[in-house]
PDB file of N, CA and C in Angstrom:
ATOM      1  N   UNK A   1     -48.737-101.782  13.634  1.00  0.00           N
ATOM      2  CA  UNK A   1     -49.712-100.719  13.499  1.00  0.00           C
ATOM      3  C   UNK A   1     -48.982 -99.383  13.417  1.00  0.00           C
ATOM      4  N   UNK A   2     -49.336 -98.728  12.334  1.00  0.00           N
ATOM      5  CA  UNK A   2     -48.706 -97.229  12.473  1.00  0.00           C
ATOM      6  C   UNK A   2     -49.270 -95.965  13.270  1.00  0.00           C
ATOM      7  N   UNK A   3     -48.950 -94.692  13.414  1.00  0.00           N
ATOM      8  CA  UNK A   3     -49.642 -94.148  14.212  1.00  0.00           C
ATOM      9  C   UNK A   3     -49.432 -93.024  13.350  1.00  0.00           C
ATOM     10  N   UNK A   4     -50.824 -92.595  13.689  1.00  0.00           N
ATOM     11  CA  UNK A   4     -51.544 -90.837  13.317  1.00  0.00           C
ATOM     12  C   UNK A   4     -50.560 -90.132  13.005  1.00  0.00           C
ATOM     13  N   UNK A   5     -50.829 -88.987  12.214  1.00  0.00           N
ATOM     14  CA  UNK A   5     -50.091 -88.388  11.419  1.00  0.00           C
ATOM     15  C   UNK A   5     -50.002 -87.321  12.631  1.00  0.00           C
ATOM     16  N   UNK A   6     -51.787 -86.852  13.340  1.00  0.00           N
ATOM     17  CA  UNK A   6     -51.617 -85.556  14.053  1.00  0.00           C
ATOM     18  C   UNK A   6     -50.567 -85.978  15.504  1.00  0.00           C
ATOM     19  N   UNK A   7     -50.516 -87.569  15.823  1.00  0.00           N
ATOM     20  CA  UNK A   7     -49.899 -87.637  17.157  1.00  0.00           C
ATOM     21  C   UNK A   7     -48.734 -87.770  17.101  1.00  0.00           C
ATOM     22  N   UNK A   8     -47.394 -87.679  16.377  1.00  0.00           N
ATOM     23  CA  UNK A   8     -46.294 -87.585  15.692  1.00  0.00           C
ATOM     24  C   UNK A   8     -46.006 -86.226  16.240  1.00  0.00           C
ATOM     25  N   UNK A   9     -44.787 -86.221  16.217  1.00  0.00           N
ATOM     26  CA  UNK A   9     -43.827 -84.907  17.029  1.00  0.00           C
ATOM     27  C   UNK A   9     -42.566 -84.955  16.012  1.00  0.00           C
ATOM     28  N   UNK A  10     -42.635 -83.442  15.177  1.00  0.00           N
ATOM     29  CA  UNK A  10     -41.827 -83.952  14.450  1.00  0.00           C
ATOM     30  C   UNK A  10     -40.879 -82.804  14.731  1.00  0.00           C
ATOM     31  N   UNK A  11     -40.391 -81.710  15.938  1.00  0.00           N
ATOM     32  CA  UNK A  11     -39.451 -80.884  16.346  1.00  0.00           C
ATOM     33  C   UNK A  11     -39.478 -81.304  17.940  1.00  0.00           C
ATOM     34  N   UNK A  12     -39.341 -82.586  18.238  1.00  0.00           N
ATOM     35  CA  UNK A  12     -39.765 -83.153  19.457  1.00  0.00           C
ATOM     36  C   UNK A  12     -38.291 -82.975  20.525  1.00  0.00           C
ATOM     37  N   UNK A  13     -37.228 -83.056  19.658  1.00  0.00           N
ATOM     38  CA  UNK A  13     -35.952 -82.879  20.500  1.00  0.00           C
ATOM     39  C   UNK A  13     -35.211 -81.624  20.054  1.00  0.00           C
ATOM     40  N   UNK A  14     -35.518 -80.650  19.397  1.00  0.00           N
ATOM     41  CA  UNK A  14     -35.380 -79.457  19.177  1.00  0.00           C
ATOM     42  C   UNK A  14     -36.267 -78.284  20.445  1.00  0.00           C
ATOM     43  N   UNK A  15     -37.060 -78.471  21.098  1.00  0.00           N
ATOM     44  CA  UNK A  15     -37.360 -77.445  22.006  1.00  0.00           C
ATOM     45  C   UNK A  15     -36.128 -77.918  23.576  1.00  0.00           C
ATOM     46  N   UNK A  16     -36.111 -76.630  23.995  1.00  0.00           N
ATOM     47  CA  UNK A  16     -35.310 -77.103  25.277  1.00  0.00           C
ATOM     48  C   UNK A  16     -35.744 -77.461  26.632  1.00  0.00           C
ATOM     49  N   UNK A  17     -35.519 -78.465  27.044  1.00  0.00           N
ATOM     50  CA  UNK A  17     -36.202 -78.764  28.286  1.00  0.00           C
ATOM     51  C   UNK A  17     -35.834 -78.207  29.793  1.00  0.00           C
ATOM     52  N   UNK A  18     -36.260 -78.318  30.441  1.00  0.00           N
ATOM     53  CA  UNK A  18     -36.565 -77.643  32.147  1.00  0.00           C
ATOM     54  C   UNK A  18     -35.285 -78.175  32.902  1.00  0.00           C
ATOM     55  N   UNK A  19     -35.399 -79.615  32.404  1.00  0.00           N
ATOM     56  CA  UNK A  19     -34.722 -80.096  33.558  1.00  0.00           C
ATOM     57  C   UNK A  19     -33.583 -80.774  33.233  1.00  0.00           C
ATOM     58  N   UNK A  20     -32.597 -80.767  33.725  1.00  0.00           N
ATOM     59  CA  UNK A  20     -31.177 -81.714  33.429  1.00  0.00           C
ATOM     60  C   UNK A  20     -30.812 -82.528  33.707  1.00  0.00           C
ATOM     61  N   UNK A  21     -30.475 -83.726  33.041  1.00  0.00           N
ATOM     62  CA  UNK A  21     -29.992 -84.876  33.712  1.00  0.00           C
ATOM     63  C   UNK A  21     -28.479 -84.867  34.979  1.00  0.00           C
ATOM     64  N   UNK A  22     -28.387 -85.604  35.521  1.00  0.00           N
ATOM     65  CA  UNK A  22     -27.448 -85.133  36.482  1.00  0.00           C
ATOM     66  C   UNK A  22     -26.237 -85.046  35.724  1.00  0.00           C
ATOM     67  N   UNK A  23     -25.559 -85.719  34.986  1.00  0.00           N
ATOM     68  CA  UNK A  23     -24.478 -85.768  34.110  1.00  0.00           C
ATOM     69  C   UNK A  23     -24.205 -84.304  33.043  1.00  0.00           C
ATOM     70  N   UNK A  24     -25.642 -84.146  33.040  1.00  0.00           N
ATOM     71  CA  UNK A  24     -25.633 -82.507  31.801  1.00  0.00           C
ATOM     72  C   UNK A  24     -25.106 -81.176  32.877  1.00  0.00           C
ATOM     73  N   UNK A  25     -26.051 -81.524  34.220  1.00  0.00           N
ATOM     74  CA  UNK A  25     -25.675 -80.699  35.589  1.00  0.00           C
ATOM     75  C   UNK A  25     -24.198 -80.463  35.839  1.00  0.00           C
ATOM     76  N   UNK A  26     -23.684 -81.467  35.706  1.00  0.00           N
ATOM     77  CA  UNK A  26     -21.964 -82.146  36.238  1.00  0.00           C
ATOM     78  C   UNK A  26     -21.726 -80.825  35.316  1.00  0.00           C
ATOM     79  N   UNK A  27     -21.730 -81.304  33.488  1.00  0.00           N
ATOM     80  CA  UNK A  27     -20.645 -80.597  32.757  1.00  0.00           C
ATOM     81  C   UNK A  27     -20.830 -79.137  32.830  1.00  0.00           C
ATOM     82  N   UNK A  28     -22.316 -78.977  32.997  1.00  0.00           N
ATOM     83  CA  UNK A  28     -22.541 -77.494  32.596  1.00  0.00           C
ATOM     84  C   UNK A  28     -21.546 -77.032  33.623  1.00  0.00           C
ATOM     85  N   UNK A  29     -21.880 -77.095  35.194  1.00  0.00           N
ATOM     86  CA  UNK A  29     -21.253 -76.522  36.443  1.00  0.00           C
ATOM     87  C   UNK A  29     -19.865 -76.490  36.081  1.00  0.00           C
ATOM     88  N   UNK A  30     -19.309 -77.400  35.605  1.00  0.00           N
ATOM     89  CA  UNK A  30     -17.656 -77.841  35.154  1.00  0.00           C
ATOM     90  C   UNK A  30     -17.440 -76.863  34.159  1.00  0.00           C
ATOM     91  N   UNK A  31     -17.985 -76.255  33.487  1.00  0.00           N
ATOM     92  CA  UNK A  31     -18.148 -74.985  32.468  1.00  0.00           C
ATOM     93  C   UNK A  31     -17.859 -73.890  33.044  1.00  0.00           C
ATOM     94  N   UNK A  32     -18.663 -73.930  34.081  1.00  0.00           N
ATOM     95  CA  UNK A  32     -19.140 -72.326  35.077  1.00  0.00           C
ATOM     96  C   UNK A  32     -17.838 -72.422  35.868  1.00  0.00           C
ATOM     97  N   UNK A  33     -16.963 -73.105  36.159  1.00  0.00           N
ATOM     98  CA  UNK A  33     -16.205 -73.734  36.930  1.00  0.00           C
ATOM     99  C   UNK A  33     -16.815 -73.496  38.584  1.00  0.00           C
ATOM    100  N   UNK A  34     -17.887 -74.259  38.956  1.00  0.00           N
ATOM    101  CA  UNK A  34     -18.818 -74.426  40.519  1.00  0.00           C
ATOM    102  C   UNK A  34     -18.970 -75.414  40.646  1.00  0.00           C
ATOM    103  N   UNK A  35     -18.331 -76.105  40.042  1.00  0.00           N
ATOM    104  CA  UNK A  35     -18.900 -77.852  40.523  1.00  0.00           C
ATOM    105  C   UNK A  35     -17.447 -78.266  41.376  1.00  0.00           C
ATOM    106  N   UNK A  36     -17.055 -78.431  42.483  1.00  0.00           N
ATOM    107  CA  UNK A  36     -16.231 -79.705  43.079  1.00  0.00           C
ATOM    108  C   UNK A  36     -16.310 -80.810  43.086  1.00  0.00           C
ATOM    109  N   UNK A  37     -15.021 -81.595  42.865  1.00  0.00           N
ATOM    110  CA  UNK A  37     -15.422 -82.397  42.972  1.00  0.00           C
ATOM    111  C   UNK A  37     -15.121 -83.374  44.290  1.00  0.00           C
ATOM    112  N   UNK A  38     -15.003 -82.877  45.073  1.00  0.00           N
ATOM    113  CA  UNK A  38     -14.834 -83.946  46.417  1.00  0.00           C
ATOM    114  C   UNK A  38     -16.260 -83.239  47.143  1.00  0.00           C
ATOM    115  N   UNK A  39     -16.939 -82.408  46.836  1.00  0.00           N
ATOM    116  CA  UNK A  39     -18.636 -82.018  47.396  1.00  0.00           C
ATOM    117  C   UNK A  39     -19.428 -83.803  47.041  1.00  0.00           C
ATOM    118  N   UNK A  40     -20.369 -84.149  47.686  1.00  0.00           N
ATOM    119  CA  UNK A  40     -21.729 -84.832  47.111  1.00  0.00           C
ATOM    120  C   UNK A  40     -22.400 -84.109  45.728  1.00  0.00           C
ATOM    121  N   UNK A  41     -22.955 -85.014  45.301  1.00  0.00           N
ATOM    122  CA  UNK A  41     -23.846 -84.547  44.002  1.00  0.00           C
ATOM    123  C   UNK A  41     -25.084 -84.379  44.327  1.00  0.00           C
ATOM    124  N   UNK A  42     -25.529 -84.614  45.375  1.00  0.00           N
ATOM    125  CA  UNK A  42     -26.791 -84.787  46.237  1.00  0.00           C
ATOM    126  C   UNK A  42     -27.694 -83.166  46.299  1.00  0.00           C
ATOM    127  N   UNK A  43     -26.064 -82.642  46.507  1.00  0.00           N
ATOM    128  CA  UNK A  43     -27.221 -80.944  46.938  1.00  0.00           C
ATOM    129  C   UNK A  43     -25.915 -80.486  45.642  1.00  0.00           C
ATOM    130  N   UNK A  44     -25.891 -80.428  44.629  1.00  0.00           N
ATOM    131  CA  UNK A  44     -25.688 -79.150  43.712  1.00  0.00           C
ATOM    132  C   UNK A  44     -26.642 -78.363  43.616  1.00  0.00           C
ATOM    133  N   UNK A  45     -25.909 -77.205  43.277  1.00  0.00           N
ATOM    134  CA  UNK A  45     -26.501 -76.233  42.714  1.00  0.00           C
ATOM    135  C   UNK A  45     -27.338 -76.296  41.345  1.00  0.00           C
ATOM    136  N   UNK A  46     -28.045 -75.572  41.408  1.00  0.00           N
ATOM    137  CA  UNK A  46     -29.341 -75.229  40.506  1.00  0.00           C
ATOM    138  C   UNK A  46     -28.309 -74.564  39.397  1.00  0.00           C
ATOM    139  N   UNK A  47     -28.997 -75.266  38.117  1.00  0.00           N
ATOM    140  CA  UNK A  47     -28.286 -74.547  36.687  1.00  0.00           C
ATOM    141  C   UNK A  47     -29.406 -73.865  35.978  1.00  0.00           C
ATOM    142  N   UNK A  48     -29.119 -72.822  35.822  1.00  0.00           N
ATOM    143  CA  UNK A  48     -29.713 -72.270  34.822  1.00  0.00           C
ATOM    144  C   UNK A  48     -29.980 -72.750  32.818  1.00  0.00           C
ATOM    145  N   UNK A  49     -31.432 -72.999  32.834  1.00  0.00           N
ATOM    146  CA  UNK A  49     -31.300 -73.550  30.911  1.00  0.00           C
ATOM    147  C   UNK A  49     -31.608 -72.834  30.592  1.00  0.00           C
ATOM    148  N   UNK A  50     -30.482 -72.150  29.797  1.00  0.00           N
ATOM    149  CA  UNK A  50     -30.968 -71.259  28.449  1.00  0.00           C
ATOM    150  C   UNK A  50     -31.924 -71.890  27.304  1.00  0.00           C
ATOM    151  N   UNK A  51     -33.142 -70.968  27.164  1.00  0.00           N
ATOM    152  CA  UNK A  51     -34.175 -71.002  26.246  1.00  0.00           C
ATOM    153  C   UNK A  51     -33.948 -70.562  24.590  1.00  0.00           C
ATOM    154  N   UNK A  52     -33.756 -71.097  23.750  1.00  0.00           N
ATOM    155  CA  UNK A  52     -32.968 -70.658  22.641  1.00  0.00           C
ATOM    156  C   UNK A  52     -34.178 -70.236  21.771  1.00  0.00           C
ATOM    157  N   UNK A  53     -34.310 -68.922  21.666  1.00  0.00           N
ATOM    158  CA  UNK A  53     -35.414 -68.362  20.603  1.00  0.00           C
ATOM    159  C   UNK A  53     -34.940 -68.163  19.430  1.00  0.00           C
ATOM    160  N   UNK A  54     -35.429 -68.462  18.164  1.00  0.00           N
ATOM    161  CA  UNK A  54     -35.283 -68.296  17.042  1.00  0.00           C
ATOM    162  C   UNK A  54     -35.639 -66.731  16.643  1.00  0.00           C
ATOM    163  N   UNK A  55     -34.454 -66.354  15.805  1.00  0.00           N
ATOM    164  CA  UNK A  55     -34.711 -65.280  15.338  1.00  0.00           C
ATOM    165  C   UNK A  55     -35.586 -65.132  14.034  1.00  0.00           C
ATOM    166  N   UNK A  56     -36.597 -64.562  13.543  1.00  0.00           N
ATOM    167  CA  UNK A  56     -37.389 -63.939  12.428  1.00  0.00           C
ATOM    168  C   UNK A  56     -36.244 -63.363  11.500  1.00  0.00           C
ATOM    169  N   UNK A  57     -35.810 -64.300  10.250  1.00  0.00           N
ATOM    170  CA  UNK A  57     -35.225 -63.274   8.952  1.00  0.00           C
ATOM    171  C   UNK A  57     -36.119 -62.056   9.004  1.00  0.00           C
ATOM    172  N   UNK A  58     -35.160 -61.260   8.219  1.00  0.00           N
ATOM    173  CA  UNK A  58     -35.486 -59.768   7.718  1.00  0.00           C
ATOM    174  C   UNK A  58     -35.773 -59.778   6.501  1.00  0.00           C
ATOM    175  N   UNK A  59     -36.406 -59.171   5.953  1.00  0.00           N
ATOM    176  CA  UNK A  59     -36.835 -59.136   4.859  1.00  0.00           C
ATOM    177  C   UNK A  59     -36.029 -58.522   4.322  1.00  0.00           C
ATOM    178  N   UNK A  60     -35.816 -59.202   2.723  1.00  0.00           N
ATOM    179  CA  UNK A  60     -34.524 -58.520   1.632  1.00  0.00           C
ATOM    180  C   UNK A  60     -35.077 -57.763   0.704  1.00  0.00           C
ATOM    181  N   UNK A  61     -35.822 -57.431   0.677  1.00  0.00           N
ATOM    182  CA  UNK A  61     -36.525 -55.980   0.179  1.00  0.00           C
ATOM    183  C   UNK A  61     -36.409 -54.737   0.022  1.00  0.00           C
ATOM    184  N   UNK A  62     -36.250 -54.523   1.501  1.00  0.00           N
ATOM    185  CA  UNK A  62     -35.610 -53.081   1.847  1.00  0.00           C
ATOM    186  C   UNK A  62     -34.215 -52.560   1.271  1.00  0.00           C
ATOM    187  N   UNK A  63     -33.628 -53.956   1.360  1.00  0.00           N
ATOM    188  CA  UNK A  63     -31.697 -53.865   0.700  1.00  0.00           C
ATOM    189  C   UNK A  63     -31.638 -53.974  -0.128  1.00  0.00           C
ATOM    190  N   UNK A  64     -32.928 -54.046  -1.361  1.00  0.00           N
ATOM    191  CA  UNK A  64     -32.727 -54.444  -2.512  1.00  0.00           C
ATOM    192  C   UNK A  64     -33.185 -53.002  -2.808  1.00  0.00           C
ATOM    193  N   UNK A  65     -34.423 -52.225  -2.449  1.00  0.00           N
ATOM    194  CA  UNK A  65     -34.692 -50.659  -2.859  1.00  0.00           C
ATOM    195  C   UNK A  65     -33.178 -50.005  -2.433  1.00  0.00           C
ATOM    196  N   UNK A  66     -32.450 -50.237  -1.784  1.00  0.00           N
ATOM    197  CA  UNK A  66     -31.676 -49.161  -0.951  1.00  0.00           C
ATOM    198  C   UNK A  66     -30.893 -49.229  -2.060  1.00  0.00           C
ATOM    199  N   UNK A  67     -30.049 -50.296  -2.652  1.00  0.00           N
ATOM    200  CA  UNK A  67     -29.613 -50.593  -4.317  1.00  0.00           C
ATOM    201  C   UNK A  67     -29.678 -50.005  -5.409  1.00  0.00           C
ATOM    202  N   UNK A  68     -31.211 -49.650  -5.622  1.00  0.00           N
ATOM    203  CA  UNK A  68     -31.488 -49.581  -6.724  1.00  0.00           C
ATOM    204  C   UNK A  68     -31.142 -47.762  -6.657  1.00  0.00           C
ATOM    205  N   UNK A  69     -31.313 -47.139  -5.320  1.00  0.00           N
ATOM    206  CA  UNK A  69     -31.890 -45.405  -5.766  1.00  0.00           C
ATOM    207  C   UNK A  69     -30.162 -45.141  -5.536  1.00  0.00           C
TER     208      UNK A  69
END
């Protein structure tokens, strides 16, 4: 059986999610350099996820009058 066109997710792993798997936790911290490793993994620290907003092109219009005069 196939399924609905409207119930389909088709930028489904392109938005960023909340929460991190513990392994994504590990590298990011290993980045930040805050992760030890002889600590438990039990109580790390909280990582911050960057939210990645897309920027709006500019319109090529303006650079095309600025050209011409």
């Amino acid at each position: 059986m196939t399924m609905d066109q409207s119930l389909k997710v088709k930028a489904g792993a392109i938005r960023s999610r909340n929460v991190l798997t513990r392994a994504e936790r590990i590298a990011r911290l290993k980045e930040l350099d805050r992760f030890d490793e002889e600590n438990s993994v039990v109580g790390m620290p909280k990582v911050r996820v960057v939210k990645v907003s897309l920027k709006k092109k500019k319109k090529v219009k303006k650079e095309e009058e600025g050209d011409k005069k």
